[in-house]
N, C-alpha and C. Protein backbone atom coordinates (compact mmCIF):
# COMPACT_ATOMS: atom_id res chain seq x y z
N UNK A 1 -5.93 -238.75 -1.02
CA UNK A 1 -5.03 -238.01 -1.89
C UNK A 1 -5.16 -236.50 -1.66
N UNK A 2 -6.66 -235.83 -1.72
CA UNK A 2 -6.52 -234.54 -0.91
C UNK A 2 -5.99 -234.09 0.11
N UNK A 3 -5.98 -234.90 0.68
CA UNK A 3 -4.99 -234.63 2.60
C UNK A 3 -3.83 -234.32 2.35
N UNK A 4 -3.13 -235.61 1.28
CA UNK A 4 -1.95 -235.37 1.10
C UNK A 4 -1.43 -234.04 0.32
N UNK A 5 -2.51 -233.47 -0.65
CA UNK A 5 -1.94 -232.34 -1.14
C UNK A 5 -2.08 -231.30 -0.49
N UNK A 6 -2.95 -231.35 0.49
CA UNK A 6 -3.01 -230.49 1.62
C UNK A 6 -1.83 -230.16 1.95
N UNK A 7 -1.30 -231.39 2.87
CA UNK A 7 -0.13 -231.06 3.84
C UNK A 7 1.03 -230.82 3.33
N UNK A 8 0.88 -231.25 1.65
CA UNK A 8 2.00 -230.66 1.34
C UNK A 8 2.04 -228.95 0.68
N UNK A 9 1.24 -228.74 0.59
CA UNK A 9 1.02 -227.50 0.61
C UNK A 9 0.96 -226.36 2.25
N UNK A 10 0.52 -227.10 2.70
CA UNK A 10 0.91 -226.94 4.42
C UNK A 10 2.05 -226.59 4.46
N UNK A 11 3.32 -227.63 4.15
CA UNK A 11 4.42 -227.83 4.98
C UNK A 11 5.33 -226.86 3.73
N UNK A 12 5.13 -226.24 2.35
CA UNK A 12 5.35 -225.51 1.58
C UNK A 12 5.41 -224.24 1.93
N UNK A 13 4.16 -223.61 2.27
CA UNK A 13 3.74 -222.65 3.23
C UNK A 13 4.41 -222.29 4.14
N UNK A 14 4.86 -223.19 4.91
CA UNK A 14 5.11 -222.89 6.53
C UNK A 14 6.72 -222.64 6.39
N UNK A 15 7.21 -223.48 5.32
CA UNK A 15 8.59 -223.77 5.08
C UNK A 15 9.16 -222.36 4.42
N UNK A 16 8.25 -221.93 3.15
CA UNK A 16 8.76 -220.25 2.81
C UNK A 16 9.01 -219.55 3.53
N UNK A 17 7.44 -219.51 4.67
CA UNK A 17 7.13 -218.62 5.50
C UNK A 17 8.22 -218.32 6.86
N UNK A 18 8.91 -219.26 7.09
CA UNK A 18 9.94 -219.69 8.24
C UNK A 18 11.01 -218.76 7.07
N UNK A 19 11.62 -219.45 5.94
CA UNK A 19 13.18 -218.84 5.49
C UNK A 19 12.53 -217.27 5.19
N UNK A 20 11.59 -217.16 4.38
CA UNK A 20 11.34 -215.42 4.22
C UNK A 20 11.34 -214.58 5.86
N UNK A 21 10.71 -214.98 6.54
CA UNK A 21 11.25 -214.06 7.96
C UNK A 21 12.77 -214.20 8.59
N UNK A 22 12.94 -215.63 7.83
CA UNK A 22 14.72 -215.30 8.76
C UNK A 22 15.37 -214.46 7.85
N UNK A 23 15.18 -214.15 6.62
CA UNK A 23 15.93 -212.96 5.66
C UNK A 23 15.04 -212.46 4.28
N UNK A 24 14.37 -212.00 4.71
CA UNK A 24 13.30 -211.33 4.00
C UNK A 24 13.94 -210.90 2.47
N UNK A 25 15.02 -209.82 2.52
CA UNK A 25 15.44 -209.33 1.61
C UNK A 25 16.35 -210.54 0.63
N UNK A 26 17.26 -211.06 1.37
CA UNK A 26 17.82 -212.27 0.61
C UNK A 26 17.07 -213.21 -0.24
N UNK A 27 15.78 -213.42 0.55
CA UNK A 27 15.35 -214.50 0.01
C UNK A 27 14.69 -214.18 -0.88
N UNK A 28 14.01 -212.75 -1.05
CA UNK A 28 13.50 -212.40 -2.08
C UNK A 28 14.09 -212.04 -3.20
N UNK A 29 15.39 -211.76 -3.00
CA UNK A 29 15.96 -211.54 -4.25
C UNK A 29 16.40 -212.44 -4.87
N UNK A 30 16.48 -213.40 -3.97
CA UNK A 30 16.66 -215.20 -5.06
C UNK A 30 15.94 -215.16 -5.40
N UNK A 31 14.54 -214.79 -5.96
CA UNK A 31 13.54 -215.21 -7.13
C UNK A 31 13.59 -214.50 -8.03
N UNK A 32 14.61 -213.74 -7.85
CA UNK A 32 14.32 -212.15 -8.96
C UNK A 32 15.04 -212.77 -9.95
N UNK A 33 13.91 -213.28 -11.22
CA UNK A 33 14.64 -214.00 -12.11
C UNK A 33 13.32 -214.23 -13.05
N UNK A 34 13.66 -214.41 -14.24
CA UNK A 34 12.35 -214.52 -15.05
C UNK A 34 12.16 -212.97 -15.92
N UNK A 35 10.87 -213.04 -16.45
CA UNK A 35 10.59 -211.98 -17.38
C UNK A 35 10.54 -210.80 -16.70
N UNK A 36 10.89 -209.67 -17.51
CA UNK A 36 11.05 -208.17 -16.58
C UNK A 36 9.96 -207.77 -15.52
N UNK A 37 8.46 -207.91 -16.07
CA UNK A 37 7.30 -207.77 -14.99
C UNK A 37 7.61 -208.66 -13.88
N UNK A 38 7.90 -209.38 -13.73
CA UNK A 38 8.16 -210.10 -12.18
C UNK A 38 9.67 -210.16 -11.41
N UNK A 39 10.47 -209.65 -12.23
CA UNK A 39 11.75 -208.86 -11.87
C UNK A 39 11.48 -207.34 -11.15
N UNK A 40 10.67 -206.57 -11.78
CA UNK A 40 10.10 -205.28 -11.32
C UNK A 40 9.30 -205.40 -9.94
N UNK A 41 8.86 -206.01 -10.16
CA UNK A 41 7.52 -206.82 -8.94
C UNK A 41 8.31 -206.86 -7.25
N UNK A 42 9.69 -207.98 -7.85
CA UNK A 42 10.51 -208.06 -6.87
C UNK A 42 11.37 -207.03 -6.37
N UNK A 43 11.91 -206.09 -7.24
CA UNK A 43 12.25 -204.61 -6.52
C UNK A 43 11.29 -204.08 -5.86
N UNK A 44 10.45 -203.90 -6.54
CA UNK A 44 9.36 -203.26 -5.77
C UNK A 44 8.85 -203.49 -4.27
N UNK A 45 8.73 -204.78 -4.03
CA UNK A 45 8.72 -205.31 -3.02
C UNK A 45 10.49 -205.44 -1.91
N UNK A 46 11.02 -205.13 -2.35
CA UNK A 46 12.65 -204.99 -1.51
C UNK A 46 12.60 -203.53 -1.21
N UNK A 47 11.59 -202.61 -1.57
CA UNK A 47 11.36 -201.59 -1.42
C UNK A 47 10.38 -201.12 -0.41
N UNK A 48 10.25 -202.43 0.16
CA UNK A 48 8.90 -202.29 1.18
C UNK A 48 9.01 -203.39 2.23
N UNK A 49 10.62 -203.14 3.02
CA UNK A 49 10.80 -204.52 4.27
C UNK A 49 9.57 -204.83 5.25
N UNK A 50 8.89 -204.08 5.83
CA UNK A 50 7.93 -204.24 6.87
C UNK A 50 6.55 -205.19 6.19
N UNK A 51 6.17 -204.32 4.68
CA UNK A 51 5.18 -205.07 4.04
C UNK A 51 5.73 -206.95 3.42
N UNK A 52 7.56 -206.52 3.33
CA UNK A 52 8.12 -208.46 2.89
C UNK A 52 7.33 -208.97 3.81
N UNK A 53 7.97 -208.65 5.65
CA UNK A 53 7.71 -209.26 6.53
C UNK A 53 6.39 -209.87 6.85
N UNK A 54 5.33 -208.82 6.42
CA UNK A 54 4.46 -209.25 7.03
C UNK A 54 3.42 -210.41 6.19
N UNK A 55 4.19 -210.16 4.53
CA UNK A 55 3.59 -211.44 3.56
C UNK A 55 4.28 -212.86 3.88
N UNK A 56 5.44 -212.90 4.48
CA UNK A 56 5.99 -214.38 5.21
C UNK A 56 5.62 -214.49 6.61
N UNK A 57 5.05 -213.86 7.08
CA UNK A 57 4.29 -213.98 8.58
C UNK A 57 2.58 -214.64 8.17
N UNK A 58 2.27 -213.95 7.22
CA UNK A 58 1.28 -214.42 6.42
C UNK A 58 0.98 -215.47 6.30
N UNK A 59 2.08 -216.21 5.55
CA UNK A 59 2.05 -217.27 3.98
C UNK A 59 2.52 -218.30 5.48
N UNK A 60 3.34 -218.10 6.39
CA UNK A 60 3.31 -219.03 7.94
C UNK A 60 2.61 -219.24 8.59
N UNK A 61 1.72 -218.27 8.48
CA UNK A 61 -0.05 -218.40 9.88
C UNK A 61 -0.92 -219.09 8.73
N UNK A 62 -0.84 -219.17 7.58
CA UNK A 62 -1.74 -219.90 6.51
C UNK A 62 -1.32 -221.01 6.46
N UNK A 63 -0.38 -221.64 6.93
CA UNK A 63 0.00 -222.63 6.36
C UNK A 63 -0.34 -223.81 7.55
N UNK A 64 -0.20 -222.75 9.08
CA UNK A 64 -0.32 -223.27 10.02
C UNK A 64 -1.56 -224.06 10.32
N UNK A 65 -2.46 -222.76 10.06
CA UNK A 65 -3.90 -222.63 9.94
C UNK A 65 -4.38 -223.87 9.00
N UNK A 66 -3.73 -224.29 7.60
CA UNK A 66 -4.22 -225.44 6.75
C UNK A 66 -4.25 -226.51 7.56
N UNK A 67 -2.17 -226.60 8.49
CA UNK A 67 -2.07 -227.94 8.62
C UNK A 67 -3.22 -228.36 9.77
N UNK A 68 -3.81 -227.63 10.26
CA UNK A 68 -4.36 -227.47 11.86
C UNK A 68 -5.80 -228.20 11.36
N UNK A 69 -6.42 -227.37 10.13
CA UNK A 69 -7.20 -227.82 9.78
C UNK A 69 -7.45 -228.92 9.19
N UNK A 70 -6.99 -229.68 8.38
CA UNK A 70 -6.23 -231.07 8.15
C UNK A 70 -6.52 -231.97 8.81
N UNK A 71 -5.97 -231.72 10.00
CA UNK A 71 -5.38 -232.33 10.95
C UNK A 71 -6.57 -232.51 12.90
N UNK A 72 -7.63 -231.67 12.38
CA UNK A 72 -8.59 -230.86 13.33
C UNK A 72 -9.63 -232.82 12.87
N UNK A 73 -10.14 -233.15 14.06
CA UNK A 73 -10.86 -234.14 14.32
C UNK A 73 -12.68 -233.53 13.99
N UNK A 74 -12.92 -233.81 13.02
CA UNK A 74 -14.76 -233.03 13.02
C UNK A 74 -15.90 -233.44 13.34
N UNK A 75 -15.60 -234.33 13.88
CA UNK A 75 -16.47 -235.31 14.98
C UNK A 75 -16.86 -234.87 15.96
């Protein structure tokens, strides 16, 4: 059952991490929704394209990195 929440957290990861680099700004502003502190949060961050990019380049090499590990034989 751990594996499985692994990989789905893996394939969560990898899956943000893929649509936030194909449109960083778009996709972030689809979340801009909810109470004002995390509405603010999200301007803030549309205010900083290079730093979007490099948190979905991120949240993609982490995810990679889980499934790898997962998936890594320890024998």
């Amino acid at each position: 059952m751990l594996k499985q929440i692994g990989e789905l957290t893996a394939i969560g990861l990898i899956g943000e991490g893929v649509v936030g680099l194909m449109a960083p700004a778009r996709y972030t502003a689809s979340w801009r929704l909810g109470p004002a502190p995390l509405r603010d949060a999200i301007d803030e961050a549309l205010e900083h394209p290079v730093a979007l990019r490099s948190a979905y380049a991120t949240e993609l090499v982490a995810g990679l990195l889980l499934a790898a590990a997962i998936h890594y034989d320890w024998r």
